[in-house]
C-alpha atoms as a PDB file:
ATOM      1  CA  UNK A   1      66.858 -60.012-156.757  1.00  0.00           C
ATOM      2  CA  UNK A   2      70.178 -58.328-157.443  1.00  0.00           C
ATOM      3  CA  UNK A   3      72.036 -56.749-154.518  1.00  0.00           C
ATOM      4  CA  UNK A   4      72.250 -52.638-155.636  1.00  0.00           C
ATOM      5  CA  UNK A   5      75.263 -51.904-153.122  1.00  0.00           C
ATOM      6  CA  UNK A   6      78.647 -52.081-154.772  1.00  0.00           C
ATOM      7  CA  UNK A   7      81.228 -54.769-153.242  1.00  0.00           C
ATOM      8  CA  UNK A   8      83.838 -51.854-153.348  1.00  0.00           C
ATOM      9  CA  UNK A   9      84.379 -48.569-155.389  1.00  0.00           C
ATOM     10  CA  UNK A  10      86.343 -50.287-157.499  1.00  0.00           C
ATOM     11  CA  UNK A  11      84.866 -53.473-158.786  1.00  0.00           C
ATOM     12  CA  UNK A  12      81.086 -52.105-158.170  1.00  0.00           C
ATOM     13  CA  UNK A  13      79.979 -55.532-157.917  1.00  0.00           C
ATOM     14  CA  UNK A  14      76.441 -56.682-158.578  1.00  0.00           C
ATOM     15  CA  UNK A  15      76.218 -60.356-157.200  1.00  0.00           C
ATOM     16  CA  UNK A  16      72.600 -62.181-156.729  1.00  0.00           C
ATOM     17  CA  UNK A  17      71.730 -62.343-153.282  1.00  0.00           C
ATOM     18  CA  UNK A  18      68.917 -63.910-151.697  1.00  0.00           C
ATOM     19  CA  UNK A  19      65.577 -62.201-150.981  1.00  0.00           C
ATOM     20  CA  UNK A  20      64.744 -60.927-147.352  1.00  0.00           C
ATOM     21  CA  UNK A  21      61.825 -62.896-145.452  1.00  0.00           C
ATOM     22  CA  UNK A  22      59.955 -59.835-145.672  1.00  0.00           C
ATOM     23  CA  UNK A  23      60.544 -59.403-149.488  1.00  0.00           C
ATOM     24  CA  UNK A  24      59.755 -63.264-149.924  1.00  0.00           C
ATOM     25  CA  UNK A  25      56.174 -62.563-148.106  1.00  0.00           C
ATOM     26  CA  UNK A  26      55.032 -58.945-149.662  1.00  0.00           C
ATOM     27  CA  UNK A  27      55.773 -60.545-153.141  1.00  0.00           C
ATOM     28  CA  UNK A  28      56.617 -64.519-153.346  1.00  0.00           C
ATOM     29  CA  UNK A  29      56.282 -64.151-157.459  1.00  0.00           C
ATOM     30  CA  UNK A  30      58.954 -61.184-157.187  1.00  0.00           C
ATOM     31  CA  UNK A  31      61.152 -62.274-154.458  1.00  0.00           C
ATOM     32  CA  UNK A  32      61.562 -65.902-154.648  1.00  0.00           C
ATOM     33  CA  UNK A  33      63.638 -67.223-152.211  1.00  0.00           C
ATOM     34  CA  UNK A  34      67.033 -69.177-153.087  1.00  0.00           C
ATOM     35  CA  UNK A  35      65.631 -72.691-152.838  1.00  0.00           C
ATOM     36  CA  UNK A  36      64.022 -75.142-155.288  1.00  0.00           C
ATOM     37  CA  UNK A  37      60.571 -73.495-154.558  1.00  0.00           C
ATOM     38  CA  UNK A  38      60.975 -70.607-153.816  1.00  0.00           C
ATOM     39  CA  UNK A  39      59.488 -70.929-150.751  1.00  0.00           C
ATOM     40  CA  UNK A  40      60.274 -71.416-146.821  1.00  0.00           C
ATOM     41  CA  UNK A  41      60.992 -75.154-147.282  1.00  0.00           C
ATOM     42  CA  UNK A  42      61.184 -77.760-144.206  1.00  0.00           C
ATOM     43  CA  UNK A  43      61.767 -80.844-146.122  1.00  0.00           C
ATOM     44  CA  UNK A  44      64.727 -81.114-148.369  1.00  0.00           C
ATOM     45  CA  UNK A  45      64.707 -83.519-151.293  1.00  0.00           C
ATOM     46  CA  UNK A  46      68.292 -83.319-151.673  1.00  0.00           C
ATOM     47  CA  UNK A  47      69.092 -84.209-148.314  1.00  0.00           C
ATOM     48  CA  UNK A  48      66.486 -86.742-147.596  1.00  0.00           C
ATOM     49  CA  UNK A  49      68.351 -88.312-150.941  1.00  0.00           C
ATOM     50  CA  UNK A  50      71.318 -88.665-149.422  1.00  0.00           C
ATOM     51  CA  UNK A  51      69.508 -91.741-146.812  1.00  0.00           C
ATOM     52  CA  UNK A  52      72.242 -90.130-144.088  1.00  0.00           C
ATOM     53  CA  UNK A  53      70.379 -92.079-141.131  1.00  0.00           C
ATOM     54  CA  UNK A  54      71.620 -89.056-138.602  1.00  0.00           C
ATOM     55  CA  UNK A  55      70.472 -86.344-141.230  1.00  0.00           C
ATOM     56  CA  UNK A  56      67.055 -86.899-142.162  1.00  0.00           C
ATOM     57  CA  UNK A  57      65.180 -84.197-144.728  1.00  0.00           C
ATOM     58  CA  UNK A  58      63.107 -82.491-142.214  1.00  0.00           C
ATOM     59  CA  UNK A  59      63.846 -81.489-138.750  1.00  0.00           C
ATOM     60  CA  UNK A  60      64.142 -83.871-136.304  1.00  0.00           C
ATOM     61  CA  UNK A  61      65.770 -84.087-132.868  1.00  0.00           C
ATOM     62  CA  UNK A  62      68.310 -86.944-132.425  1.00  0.00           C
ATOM     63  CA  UNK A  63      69.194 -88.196-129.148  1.00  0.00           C
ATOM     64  CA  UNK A  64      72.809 -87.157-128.555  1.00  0.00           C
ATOM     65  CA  UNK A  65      75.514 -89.676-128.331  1.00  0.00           C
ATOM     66  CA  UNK A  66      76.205 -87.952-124.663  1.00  0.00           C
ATOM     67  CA  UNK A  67      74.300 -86.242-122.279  1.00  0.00           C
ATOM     68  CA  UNK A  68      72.792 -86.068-119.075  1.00  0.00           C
ATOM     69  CA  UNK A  69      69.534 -88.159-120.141  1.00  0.00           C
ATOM     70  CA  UNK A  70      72.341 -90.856-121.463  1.00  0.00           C
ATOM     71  CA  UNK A  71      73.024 -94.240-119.990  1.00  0.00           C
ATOM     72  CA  UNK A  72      76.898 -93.024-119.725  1.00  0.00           C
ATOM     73  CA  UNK A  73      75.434 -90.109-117.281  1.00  0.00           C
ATOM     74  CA  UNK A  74      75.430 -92.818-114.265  1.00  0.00           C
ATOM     75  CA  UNK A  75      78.819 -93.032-114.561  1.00  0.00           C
ATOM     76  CA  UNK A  76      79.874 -89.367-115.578  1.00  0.00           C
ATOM     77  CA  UNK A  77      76.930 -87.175-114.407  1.00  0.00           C
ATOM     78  CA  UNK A  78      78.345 -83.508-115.604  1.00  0.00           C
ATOM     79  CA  UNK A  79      77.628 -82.307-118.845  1.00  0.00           C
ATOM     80  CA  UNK A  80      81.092 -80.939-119.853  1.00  0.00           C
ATOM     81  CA  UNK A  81      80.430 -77.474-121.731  1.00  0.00           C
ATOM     82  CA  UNK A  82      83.432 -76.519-123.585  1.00  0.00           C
ATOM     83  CA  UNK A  83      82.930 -72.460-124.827  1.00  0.00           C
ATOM     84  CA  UNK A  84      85.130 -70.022-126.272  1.00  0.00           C
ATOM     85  CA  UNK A  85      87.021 -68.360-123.931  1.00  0.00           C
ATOM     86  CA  UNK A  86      86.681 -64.691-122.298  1.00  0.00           C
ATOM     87  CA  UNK A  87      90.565 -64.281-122.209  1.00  0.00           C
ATOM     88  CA  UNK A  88      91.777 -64.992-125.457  1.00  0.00           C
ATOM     89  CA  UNK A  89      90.756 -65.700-128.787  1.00  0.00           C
ATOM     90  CA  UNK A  90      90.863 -70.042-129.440  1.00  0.00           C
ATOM     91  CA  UNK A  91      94.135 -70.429-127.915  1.00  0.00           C
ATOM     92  CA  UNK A  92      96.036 -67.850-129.207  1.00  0.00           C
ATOM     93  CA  UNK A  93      98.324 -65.776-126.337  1.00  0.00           C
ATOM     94  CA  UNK A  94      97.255 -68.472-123.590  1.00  0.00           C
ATOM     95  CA  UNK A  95     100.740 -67.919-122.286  1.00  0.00           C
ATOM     96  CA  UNK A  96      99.930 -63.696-122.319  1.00  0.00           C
ATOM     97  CA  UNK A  97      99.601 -61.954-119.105  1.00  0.00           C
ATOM     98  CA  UNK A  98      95.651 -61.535-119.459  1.00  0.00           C
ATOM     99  CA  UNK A  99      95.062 -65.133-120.216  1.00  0.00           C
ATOM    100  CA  UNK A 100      97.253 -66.384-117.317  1.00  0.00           C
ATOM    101  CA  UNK A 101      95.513 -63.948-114.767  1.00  0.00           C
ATOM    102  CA  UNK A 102      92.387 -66.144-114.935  1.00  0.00           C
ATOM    103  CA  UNK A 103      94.037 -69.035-114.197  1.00  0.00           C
ATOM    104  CA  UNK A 104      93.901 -71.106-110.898  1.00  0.00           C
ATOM    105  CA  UNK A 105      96.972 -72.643-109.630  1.00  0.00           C
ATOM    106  CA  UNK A 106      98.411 -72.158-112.911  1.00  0.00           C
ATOM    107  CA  UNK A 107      95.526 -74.203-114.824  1.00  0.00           C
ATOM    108  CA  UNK A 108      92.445 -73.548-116.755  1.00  0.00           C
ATOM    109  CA  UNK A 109      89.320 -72.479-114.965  1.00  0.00           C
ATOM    110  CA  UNK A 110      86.454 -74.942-114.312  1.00  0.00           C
ATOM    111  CA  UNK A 111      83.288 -73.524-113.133  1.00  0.00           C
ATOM    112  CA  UNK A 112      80.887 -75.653-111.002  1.00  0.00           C
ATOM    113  CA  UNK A 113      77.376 -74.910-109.468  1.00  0.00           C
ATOM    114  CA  UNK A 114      77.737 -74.679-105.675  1.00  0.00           C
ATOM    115  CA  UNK A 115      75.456 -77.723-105.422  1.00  0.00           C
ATOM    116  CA  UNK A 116      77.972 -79.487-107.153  1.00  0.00           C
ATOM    117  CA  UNK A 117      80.849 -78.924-105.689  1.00  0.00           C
ATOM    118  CA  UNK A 118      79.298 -79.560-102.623  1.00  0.00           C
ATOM    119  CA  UNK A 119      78.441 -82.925-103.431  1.00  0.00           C
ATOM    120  CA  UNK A 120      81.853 -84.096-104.429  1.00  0.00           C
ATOM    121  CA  UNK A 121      83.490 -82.387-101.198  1.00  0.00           C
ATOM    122  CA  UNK A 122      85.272 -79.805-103.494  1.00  0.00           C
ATOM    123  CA  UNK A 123      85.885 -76.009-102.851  1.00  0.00           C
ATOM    124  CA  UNK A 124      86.397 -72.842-104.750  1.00  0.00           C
ATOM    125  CA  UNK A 125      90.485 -72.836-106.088  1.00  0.00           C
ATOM    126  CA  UNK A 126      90.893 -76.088-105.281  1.00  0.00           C
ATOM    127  CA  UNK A 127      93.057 -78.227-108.137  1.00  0.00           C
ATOM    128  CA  UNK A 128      90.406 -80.914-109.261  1.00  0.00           C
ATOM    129  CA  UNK A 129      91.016 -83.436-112.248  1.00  0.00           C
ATOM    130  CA  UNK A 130      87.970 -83.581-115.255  1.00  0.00           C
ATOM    131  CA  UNK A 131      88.302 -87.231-116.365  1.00  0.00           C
ATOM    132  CA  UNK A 132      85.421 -89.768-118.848  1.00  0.00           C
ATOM    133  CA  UNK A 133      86.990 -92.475-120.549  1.00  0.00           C
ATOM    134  CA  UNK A 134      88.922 -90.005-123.654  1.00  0.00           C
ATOM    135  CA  UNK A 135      91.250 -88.750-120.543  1.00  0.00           C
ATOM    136  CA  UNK A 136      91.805 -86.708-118.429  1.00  0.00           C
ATOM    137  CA  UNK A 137      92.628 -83.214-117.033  1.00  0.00           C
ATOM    138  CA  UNK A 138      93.576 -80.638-114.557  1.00  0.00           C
ATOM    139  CA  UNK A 139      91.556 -77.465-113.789  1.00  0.00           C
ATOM    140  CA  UNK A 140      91.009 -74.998-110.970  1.00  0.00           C
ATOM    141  CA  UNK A 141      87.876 -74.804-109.589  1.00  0.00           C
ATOM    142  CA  UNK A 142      85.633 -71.780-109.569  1.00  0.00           C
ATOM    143  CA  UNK A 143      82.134 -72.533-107.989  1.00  0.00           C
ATOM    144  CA  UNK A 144      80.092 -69.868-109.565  1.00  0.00           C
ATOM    145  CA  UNK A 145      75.995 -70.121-108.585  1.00  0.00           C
ATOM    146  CA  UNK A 146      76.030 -68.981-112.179  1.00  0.00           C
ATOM    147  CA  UNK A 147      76.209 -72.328-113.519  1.00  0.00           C
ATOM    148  CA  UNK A 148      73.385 -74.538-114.328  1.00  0.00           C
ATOM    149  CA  UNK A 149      73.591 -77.722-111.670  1.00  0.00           C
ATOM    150  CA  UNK A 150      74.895 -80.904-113.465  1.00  0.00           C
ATOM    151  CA  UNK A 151      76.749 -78.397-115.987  1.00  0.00           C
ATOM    152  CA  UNK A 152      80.738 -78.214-115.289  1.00  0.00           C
ATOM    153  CA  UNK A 153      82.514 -75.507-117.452  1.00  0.00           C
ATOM    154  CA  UNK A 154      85.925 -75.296-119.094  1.00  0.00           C
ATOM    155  CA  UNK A 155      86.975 -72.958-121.991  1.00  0.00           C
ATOM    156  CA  UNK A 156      88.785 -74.316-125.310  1.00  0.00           C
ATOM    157  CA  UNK A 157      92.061 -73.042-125.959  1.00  0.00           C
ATOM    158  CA  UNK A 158      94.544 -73.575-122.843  1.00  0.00           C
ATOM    159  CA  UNK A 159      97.675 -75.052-124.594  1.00  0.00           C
ATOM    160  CA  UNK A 160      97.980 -78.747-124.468  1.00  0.00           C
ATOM    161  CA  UNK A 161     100.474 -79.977-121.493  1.00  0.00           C
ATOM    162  CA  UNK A 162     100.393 -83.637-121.787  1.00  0.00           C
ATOM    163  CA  UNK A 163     101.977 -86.159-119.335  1.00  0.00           C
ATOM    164  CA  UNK A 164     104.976 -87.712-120.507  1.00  0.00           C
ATOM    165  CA  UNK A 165     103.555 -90.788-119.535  1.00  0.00           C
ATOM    166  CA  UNK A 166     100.321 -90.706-120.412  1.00  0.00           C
ATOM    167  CA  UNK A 167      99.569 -88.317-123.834  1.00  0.00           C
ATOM    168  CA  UNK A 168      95.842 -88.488-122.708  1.00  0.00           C
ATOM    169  CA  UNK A 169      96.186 -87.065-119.815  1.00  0.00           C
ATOM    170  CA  UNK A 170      97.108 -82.924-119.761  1.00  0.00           C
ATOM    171  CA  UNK A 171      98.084 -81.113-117.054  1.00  0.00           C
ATOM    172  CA  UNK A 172      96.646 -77.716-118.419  1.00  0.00           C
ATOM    173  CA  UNK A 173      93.425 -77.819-118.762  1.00  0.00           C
ATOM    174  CA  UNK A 174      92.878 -78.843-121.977  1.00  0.00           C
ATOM    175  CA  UNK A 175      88.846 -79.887-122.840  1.00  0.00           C
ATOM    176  CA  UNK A 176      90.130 -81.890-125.957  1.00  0.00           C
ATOM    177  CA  UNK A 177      91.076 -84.857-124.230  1.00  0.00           C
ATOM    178  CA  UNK A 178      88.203 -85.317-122.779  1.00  0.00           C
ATOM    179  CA  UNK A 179      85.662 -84.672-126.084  1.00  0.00           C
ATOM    180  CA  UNK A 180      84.934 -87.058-128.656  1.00  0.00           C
ATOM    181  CA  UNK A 181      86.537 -86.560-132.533  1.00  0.00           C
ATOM    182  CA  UNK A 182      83.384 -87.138-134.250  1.00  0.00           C
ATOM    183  CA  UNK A 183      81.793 -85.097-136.768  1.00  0.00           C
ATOM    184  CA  UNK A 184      78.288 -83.717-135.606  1.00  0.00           C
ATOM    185  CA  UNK A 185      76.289 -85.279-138.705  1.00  0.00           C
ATOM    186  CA  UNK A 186      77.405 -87.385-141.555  1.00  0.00           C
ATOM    187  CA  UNK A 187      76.017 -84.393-143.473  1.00  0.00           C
ATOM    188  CA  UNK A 188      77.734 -81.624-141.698  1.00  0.00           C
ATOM    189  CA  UNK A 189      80.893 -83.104-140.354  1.00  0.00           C
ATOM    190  CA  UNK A 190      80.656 -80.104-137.948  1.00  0.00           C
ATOM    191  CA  UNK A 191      82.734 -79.898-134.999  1.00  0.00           C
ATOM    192  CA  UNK A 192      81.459 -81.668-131.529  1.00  0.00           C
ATOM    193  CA  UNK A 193      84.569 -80.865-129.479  1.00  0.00           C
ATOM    194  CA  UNK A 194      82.157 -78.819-127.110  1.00  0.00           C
ATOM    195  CA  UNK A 195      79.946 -81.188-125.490  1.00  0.00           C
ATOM    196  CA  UNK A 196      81.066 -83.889-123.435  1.00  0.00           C
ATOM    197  CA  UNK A 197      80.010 -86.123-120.297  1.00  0.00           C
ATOM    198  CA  UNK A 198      82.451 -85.978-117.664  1.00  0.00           C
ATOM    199  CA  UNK A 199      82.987 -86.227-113.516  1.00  0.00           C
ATOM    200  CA  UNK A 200      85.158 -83.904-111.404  1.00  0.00           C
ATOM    201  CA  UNK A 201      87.298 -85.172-108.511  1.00  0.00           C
ATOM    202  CA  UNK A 202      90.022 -83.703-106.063  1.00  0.00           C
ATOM    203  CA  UNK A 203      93.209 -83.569-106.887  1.00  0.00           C
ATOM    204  CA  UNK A 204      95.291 -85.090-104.597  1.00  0.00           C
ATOM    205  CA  UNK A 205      99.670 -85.540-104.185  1.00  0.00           C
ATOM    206  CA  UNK A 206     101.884 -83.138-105.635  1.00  0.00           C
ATOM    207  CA  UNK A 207     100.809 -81.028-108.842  1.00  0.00           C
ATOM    208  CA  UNK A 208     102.940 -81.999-111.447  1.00  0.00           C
ATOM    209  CA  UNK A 209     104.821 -79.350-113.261  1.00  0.00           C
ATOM    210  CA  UNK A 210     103.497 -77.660-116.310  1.00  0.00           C
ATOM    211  CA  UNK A 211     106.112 -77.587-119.643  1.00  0.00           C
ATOM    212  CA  UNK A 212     103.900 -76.021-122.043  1.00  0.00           C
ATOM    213  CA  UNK A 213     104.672 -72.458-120.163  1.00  0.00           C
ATOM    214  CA  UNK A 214     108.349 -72.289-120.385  1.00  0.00           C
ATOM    215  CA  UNK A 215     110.837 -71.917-123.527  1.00  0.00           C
ATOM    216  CA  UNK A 216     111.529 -75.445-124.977  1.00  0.00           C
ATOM    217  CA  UNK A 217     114.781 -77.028-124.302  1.00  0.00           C
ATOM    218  CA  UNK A 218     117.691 -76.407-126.305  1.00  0.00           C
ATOM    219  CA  UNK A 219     121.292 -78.169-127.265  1.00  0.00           C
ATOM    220  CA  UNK A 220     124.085 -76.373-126.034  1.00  0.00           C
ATOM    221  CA  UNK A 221     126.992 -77.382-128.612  1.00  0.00           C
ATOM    222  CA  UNK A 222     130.559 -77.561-127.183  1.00  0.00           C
END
């Protein structure tokens, strides 16, 4: 099947793509699909030659290295969901006037069910510290009935304010202390920075200042 639309005006392109499902079905002979049949395939050959132990050739669900049906969930019983954030793009312009409006006490946003914040005696804007055995962080918290209970949410992308004292530890809001930096398959080697298990506490004593908000330091030369 060859692709009739030019790729510009100028190079009028005529690259192979792949047949539609629909093209595939009304005419398998005349619309093969791009794989070594042909066909819809659910085992893979190739793969299942590779003897990856975490990517078999067929699909196959894989118990997760952490989450809430875990042995490491009676110890941190929140699965930490890590998204893209709604005020920003990654982390770009964290420091811009829309991205710091949705902040809480100057820190990234953590949403909790009601249930849940309930049941570790927290409230809506208080400053709470995300913690598992990577590190550690602070958040604000926003208890939102929106949230699935046992789910605790904090976007990617606030900029990375670590303690002097303790580089796993950021005073930001940072999620990527607190996820593991392991690929998702041997296969893949996709990301898994957006799954995590965690537990939420107060946040008690004096916030510590945040550095990764004001102009670096400079030398003044006599």
């Amino acid at each position: 099947m060859w692709c009739s639309l030019p790729c510009s005006a100028r190079s009028g392109c005529r690259a192979p793509v792949s047949a539609t499902p629909a093209d595939s079905r009304a005419d398998p002979e005349g619309h093969p699909l791009t794989t070594p049949t042909g066909k819809i395939e659910i085992f893979s050959a190739t793969i299942d030659s590779f003897g990856y132990p975490d990517c078999p050739g067929h699909p196959v669900w894989l118990e997760p290295d952490e989450w809430l049906g875990s042995p490491a969930a009676r110890r941190f019983s929140l699965q930490l969901v890590a998204n893209q954030p709604r005020s920003r793009l990654h982390s770009q312009l964290d420091v811009g006037t829309h991205s710091q409006s949705v902040k809480i006490a100057g820190r990234e946003p953590v949403r909790l069910n009601p249930g849940d914040a309930a049941a570790r005696g927290l409230h809506d804007g208080d400053l709470v510290r995300i913690f598992n055995d990577r590190g550690a962080c602070l958040a604000g918290l926003a208890v939102d009935e929106a949230v699935r209970p046992g789910v605790a949410q904090l976007s990617t992308g606030a900029w990375y304010d670590p303690d002097p004292a303790d580089p796993g530890f950021c005073r930001h809001g940072n999620p990527n202390v607190l996820t593991a930096d392991s690929p998702s398959s041997t296969l893949s080697q996709g990301s898994t920075g957006q799954l995590a298990l965690v537990e939420i506490e107060p946040y008690h004593g004096v916030p510590p200042e945040l550095s990764v908000t004001q102009p670096p330091a400079t030398a003044h030369l006599e």
